[in-house]
Structures are given as C-alpha cells and as structure tokens.
PDB file of N, CA and C in Angstrom:
ATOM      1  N   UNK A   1       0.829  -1.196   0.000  1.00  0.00           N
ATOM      2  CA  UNK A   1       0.000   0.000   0.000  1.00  0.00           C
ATOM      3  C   UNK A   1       0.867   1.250   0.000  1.00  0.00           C
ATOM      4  N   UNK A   2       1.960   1.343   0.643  1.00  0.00           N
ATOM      5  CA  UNK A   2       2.865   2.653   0.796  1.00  0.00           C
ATOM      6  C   UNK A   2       3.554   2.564  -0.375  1.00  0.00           C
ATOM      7  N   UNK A   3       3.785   1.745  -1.023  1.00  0.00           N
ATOM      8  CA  UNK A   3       4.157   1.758  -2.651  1.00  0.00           C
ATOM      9  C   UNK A   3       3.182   2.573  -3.752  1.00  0.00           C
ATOM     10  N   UNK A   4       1.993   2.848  -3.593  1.00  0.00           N
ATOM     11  CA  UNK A   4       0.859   3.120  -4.157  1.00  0.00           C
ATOM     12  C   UNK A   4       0.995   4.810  -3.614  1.00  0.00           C
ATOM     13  N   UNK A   5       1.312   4.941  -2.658  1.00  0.00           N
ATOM     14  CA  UNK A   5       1.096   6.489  -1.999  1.00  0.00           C
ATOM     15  C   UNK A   5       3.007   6.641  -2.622  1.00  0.00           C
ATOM     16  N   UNK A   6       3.601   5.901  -2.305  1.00  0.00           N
ATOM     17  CA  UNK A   6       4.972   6.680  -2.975  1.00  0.00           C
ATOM     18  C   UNK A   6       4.870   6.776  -4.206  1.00  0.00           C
ATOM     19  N   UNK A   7       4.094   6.290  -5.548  1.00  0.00           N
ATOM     20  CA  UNK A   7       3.751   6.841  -6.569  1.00  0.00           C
ATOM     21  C   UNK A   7       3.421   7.875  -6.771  1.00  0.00           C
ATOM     22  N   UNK A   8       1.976   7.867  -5.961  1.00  0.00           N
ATOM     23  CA  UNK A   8       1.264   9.519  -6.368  1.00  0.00           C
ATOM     24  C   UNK A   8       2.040  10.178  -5.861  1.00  0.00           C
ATOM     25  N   UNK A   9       2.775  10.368  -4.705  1.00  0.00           N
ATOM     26  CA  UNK A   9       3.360  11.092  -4.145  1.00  0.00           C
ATOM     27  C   UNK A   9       4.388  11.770  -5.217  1.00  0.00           C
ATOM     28  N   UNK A  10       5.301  10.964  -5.801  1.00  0.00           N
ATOM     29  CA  UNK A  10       6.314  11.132  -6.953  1.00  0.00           C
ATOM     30  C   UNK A  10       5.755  11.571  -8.453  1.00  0.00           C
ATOM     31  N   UNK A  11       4.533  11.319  -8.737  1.00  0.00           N
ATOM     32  CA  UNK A  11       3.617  11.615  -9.813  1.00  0.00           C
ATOM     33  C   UNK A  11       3.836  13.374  -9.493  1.00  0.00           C
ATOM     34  N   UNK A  12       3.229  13.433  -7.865  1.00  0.00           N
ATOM     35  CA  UNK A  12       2.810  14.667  -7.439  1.00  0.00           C
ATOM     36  C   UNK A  12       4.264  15.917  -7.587  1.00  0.00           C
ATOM     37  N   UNK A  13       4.932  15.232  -7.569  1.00  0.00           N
ATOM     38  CA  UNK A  13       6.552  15.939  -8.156  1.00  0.00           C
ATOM     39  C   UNK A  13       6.650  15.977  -9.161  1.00  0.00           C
ATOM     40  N   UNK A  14       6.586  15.484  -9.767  1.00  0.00           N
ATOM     41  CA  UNK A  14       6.866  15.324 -11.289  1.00  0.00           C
ATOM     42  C   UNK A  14       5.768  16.663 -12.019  1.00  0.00           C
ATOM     43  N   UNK A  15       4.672  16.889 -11.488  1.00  0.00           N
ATOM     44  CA  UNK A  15       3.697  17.805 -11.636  1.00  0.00           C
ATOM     45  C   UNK A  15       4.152  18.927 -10.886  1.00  0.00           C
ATOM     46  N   UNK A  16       4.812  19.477 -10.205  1.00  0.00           N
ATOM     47  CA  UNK A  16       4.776  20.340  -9.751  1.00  0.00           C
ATOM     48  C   UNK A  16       3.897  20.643  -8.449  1.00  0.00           C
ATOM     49  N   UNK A  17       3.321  19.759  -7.813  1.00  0.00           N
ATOM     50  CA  UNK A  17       2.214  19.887  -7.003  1.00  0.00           C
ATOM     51  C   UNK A  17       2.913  19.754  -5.500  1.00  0.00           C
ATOM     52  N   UNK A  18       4.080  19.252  -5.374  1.00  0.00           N
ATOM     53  CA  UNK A  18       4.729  19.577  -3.905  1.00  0.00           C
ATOM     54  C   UNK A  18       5.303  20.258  -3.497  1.00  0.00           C
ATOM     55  N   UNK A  19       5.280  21.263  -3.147  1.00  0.00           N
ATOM     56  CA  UNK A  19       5.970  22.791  -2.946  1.00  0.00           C
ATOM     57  C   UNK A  19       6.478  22.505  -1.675  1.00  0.00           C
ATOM     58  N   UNK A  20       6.487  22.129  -0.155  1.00  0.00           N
ATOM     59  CA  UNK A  20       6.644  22.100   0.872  1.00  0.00           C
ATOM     60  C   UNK A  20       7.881  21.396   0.960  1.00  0.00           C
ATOM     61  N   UNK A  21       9.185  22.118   0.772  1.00  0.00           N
ATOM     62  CA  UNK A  21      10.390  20.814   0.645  1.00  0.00           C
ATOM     63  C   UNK A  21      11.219  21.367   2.375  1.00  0.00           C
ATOM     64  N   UNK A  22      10.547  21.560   2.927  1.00  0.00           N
ATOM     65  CA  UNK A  22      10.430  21.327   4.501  1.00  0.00           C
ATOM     66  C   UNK A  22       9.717  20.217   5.183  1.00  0.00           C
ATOM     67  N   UNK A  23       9.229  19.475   4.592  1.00  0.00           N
ATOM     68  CA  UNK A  23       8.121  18.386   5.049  1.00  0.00           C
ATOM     69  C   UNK A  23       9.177  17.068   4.442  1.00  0.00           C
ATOM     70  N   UNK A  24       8.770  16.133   5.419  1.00  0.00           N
ATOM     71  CA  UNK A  24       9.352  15.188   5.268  1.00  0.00           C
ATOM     72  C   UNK A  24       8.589  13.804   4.210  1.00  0.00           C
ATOM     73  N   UNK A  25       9.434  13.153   3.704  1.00  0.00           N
ATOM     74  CA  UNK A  25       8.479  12.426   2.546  1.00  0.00           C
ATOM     75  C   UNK A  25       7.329  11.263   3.185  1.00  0.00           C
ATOM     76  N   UNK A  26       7.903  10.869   4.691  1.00  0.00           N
ATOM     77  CA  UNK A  26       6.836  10.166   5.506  1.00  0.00           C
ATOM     78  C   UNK A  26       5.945  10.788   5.659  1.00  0.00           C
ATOM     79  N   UNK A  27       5.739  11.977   6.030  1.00  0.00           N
ATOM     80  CA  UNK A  27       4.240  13.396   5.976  1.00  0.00           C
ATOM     81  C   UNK A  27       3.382  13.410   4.992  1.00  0.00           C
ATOM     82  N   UNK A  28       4.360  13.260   4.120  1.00  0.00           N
ATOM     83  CA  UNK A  28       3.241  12.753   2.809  1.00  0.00           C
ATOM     84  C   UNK A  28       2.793  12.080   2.328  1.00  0.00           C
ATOM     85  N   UNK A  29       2.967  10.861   2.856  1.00  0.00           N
ATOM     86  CA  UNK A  29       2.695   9.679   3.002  1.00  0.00           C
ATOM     87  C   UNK A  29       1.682   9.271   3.906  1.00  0.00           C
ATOM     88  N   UNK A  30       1.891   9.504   5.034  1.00  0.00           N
ATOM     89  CA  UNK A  30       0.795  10.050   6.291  1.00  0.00           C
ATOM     90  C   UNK A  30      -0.701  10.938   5.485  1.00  0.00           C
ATOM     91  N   UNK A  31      -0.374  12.106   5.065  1.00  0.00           N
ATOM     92  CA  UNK A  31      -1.400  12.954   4.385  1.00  0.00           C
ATOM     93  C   UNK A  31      -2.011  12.133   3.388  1.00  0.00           C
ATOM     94  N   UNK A  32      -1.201  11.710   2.324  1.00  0.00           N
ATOM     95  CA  UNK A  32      -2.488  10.766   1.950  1.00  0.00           C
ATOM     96  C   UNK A  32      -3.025   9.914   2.229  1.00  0.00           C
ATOM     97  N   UNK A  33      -2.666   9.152   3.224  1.00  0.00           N
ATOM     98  CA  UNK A  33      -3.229   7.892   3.990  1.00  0.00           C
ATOM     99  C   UNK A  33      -4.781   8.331   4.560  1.00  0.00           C
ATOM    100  N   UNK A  34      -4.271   9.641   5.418  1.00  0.00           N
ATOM    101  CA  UNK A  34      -5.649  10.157   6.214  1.00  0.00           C
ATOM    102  C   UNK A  34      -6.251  10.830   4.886  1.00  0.00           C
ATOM    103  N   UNK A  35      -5.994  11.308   3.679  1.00  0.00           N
ATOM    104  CA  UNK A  35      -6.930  11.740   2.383  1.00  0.00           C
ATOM    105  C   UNK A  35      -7.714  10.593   2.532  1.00  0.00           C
ATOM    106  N   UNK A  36      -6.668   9.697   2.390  1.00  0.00           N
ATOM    107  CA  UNK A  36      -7.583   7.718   1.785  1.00  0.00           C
ATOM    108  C   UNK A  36      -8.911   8.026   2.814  1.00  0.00           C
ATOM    109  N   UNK A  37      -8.257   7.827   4.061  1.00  0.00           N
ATOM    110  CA  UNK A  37      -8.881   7.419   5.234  1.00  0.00           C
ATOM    111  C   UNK A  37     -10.352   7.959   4.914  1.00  0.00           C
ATOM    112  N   UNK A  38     -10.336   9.642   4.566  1.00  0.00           N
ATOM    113  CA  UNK A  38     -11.767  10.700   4.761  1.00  0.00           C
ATOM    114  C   UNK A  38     -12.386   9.851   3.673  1.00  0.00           C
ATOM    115  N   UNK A  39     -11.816   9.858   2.263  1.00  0.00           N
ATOM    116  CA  UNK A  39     -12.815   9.132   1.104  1.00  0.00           C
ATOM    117  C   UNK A  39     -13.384   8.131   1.425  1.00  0.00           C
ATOM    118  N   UNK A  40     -12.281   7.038   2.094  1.00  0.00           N
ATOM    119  CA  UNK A  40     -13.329   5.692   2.403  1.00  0.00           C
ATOM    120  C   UNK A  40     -14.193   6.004   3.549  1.00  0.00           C
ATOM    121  N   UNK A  41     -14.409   6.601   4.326  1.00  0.00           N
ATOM    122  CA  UNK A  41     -15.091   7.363   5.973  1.00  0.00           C
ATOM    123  C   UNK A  41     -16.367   8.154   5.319  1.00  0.00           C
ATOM    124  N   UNK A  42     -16.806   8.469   4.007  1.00  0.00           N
ATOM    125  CA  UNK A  42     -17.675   9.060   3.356  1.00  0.00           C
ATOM    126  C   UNK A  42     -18.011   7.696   2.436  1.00  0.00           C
ATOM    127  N   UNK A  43     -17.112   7.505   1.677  1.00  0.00           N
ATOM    128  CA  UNK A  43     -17.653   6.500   0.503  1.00  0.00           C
ATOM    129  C   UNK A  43     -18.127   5.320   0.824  1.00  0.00           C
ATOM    130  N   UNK A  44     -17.963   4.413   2.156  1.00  0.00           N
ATOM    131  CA  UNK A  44     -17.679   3.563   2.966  1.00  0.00           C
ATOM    132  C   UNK A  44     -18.591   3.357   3.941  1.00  0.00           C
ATOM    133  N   UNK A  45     -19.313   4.012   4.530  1.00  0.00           N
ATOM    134  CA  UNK A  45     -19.662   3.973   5.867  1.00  0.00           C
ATOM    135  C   UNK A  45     -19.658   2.679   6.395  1.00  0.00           C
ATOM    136  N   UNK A  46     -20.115   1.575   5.805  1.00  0.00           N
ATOM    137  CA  UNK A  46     -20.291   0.255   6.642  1.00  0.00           C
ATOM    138  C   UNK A  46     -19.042  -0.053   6.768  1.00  0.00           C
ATOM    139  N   UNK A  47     -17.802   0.511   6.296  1.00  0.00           N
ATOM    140  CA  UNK A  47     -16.248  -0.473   6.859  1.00  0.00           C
ATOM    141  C   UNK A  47     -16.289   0.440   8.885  1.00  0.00           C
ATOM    142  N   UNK A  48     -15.578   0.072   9.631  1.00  0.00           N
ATOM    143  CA  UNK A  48     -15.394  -0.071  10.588  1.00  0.00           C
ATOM    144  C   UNK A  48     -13.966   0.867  10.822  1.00  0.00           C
ATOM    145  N   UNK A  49     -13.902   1.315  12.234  1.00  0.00           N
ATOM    146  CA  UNK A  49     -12.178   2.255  11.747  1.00  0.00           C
ATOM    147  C   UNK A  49     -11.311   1.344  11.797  1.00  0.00           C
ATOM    148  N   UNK A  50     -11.275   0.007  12.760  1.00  0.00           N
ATOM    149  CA  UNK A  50     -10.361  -1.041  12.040  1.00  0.00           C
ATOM    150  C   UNK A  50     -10.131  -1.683  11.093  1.00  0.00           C
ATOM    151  N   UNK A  51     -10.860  -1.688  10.527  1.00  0.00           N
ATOM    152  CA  UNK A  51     -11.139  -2.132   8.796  1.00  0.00           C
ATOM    153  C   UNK A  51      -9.824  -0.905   7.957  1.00  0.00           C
ATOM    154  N   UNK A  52     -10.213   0.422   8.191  1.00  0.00           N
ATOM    155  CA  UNK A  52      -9.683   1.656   7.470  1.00  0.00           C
ATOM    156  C   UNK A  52      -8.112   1.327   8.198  1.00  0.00           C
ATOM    157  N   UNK A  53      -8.118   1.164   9.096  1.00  0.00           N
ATOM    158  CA  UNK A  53      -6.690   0.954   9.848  1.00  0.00           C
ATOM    159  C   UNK A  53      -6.026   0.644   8.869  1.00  0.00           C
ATOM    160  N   UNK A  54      -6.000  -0.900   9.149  1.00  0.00           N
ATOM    161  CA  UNK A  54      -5.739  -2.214   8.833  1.00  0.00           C
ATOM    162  C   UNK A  54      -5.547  -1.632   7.001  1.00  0.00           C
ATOM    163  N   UNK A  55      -6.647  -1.500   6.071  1.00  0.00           N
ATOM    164  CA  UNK A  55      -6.452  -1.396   4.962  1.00  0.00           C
ATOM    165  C   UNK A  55      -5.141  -0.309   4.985  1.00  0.00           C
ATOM    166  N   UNK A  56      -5.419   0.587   5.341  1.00  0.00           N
ATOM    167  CA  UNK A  56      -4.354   1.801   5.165  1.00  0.00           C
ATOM    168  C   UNK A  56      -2.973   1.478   5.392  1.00  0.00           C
ATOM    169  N   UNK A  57      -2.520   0.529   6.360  1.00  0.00           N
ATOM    170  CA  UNK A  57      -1.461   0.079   6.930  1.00  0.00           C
ATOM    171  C   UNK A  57      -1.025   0.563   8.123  1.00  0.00           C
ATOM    172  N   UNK A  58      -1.910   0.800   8.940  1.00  0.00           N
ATOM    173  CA  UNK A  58      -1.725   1.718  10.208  1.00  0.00           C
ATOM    174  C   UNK A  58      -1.206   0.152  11.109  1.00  0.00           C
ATOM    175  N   UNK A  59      -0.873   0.313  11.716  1.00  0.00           N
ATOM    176  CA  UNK A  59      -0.057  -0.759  13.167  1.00  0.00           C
ATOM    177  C   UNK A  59      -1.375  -1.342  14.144  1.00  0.00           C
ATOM    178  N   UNK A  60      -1.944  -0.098  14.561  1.00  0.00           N
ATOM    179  CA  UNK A  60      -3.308  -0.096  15.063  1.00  0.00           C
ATOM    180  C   UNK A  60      -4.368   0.683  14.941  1.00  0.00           C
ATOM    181  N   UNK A  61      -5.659   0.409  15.161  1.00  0.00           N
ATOM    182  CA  UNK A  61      -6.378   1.626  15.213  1.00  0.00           C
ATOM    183  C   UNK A  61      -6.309   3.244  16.110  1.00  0.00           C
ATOM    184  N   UNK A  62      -5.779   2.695  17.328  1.00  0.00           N
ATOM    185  CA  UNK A  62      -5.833   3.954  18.155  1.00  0.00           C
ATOM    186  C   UNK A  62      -4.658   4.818  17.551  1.00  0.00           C
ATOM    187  N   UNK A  63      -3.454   4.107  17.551  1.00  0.00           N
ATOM    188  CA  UNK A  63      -2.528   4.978  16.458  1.00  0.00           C
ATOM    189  C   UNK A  63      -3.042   5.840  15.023  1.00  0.00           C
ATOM    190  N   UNK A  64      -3.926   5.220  14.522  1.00  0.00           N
ATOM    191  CA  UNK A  64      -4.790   5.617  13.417  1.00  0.00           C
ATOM    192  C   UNK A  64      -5.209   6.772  13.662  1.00  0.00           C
ATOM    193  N   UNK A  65      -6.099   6.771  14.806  1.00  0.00           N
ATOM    194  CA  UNK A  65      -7.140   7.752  15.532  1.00  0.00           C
ATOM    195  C   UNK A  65      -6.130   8.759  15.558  1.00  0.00           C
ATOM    196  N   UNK A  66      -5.166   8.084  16.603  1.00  0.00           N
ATOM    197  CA  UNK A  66      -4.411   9.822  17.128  1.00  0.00           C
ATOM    198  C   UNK A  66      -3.882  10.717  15.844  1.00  0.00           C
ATOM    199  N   UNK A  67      -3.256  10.039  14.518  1.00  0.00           N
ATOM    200  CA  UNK A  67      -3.207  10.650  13.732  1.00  0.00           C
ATOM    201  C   UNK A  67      -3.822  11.202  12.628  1.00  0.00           C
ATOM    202  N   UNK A  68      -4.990  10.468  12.719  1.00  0.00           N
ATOM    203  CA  UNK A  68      -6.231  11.518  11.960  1.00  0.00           C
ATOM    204  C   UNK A  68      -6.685  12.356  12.912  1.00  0.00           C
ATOM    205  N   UNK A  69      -6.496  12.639  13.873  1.00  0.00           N
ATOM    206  CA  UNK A  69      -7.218  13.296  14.483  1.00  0.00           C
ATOM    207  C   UNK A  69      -6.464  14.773  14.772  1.00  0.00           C
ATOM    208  N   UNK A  70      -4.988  14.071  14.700  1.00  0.00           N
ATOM    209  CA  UNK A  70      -3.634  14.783  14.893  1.00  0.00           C
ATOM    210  C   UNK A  70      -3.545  16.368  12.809  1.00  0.00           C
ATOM    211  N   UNK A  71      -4.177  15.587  12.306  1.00  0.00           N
ATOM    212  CA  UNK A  71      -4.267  15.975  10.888  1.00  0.00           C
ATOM    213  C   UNK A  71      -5.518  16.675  10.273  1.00  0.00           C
ATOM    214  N   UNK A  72      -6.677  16.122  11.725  1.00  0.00           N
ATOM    215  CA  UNK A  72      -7.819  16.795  10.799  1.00  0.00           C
ATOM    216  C   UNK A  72      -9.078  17.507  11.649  1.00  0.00           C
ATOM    217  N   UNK A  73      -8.312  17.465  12.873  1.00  0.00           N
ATOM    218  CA  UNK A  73      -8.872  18.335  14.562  1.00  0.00           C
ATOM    219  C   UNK A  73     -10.166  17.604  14.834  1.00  0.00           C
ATOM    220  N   UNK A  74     -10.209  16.159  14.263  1.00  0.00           N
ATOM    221  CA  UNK A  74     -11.357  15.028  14.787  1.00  0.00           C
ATOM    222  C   UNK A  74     -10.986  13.943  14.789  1.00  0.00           C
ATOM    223  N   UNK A  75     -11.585  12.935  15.441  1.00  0.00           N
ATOM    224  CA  UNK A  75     -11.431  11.554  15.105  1.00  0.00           C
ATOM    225  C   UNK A  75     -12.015  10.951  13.902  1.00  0.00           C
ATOM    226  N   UNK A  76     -11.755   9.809  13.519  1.00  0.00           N
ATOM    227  CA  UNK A  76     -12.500   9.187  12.334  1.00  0.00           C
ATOM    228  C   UNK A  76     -14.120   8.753  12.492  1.00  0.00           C
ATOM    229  N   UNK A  77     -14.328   8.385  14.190  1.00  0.00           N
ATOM    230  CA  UNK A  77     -15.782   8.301  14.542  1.00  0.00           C
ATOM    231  C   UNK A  77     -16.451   9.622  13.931  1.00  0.00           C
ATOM    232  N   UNK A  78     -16.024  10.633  14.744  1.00  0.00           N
ATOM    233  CA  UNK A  78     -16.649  12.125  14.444  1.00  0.00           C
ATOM    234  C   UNK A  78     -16.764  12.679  13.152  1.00  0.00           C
ATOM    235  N   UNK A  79     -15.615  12.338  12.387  1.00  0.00           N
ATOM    236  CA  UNK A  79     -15.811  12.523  10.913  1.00  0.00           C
ATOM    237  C   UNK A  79     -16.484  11.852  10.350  1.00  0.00           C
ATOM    238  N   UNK A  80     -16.879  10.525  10.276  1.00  0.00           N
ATOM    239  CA  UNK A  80     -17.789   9.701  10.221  1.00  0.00           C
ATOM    240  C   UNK A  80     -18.914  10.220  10.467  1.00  0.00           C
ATOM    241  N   UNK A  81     -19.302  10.455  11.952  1.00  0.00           N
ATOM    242  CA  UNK A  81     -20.605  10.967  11.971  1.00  0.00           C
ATOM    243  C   UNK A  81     -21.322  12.317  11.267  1.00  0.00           C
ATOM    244  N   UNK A  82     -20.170  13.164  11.092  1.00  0.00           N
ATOM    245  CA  UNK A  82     -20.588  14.517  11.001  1.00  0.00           C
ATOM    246  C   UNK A  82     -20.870  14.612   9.435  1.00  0.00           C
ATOM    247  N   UNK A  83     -19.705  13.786   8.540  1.00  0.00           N
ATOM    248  CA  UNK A  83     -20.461  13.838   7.157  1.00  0.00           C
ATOM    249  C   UNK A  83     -21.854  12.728   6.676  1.00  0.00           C
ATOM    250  N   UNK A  84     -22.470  12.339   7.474  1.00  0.00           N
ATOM    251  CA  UNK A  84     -23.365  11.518   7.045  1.00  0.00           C
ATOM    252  C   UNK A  84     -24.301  12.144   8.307  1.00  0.00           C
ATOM    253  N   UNK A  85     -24.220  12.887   8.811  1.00  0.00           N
ATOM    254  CA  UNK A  85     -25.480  13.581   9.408  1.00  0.00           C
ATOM    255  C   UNK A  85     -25.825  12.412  10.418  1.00  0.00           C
ATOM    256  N   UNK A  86     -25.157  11.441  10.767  1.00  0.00           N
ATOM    257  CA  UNK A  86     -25.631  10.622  11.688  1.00  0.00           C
ATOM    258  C   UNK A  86     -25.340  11.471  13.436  1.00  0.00           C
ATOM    259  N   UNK A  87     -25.969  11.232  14.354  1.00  0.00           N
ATOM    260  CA  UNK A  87     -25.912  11.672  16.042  1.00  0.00           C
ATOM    261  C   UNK A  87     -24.978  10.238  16.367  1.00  0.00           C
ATOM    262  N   UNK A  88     -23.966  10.839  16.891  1.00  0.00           N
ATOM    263  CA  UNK A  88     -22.941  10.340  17.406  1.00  0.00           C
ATOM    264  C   UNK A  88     -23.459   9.198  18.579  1.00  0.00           C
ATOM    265  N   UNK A  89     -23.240   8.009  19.391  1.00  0.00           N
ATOM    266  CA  UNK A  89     -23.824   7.316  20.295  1.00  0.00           C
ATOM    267  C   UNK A  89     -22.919   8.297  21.541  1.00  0.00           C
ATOM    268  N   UNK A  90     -24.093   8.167  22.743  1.00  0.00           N
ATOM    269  CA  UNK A  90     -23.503   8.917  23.757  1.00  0.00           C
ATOM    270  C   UNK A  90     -22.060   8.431  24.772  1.00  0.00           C
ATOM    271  N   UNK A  91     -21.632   9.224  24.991  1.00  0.00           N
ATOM    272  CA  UNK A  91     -20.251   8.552  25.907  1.00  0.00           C
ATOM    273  C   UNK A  91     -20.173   9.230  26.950  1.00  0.00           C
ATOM    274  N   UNK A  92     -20.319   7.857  28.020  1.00  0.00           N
ATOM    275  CA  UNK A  92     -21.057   8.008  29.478  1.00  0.00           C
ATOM    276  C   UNK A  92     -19.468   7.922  30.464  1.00  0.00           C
TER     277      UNK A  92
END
C-alpha cells in the first residue's frame, strides 16, 4: 500500500504539485493515507475504523485515531458521523 502512496506522491513531483520541501516524505505519506482514510469514511460507511486501519497500513487503530485526528482536529468516529449527518452514540 505505501508503494501506491509513494507513486502519487512522486507523480505529485513530477507535476509540480509539492511545494513544501520542509516536510518530510513520511508526511506525505501520512497525508495521503488520512486523504484515503476521509474518502473511504464518506464512501464507505459500513467499513469499521479497524477495517480503514488495517487497509491503510496503520499498526493499530488507536494509532490511526491519534493521527487523523492529529491531521484533521477530529477523530475518524466524528468525521464519520458529522459527514453523514448521523448523532454520534452517547459517551457516558
């Protein structure tokens, strides 16, 4: 899978589209992972965030979490809920 993101990533050079040569090439790698992550979290709803983990190549889910969340000022639950208009389950 990180073979697939080091493509576009290198596509994305080749185009002119990476300007940030302060960022490290794992960051961008990371960034599109959590891109992946939002498309399948909209396109997807019935996969699970371990499902998105796991596909993405994350280690674990909570690692997952902290860095989408670290990238996009939510978790993947919350993003989940908030683009599909679903009410979040309560947490007691």
């Amino acid at each position: 899978e990180d073979q697939n993101y080091a493509r576009q990533f290198l596509n994305d050079v080749e185009n002119g589209l990476v300007i940030d040569s302060n960022k490290e090439f794992t960051d961008y790698i990371t960034e599109y992972k959590i891109a992946r992550a939002k498309d399948l979290l909209f396109n997807q709803p019935h996969l699970t965030i371990k499902e998105i983990s796991d596909e993405l190549g994350f280690d674990n889910q909570h690692y997952f979490a902290r860095i989408f969340k670290k990238i996009t000022g939510e978790t993947p639950s919350d993003y989940k809920y908030r683009v599909h208009n679903y009410v979040p389950p309560k947490k007691y």
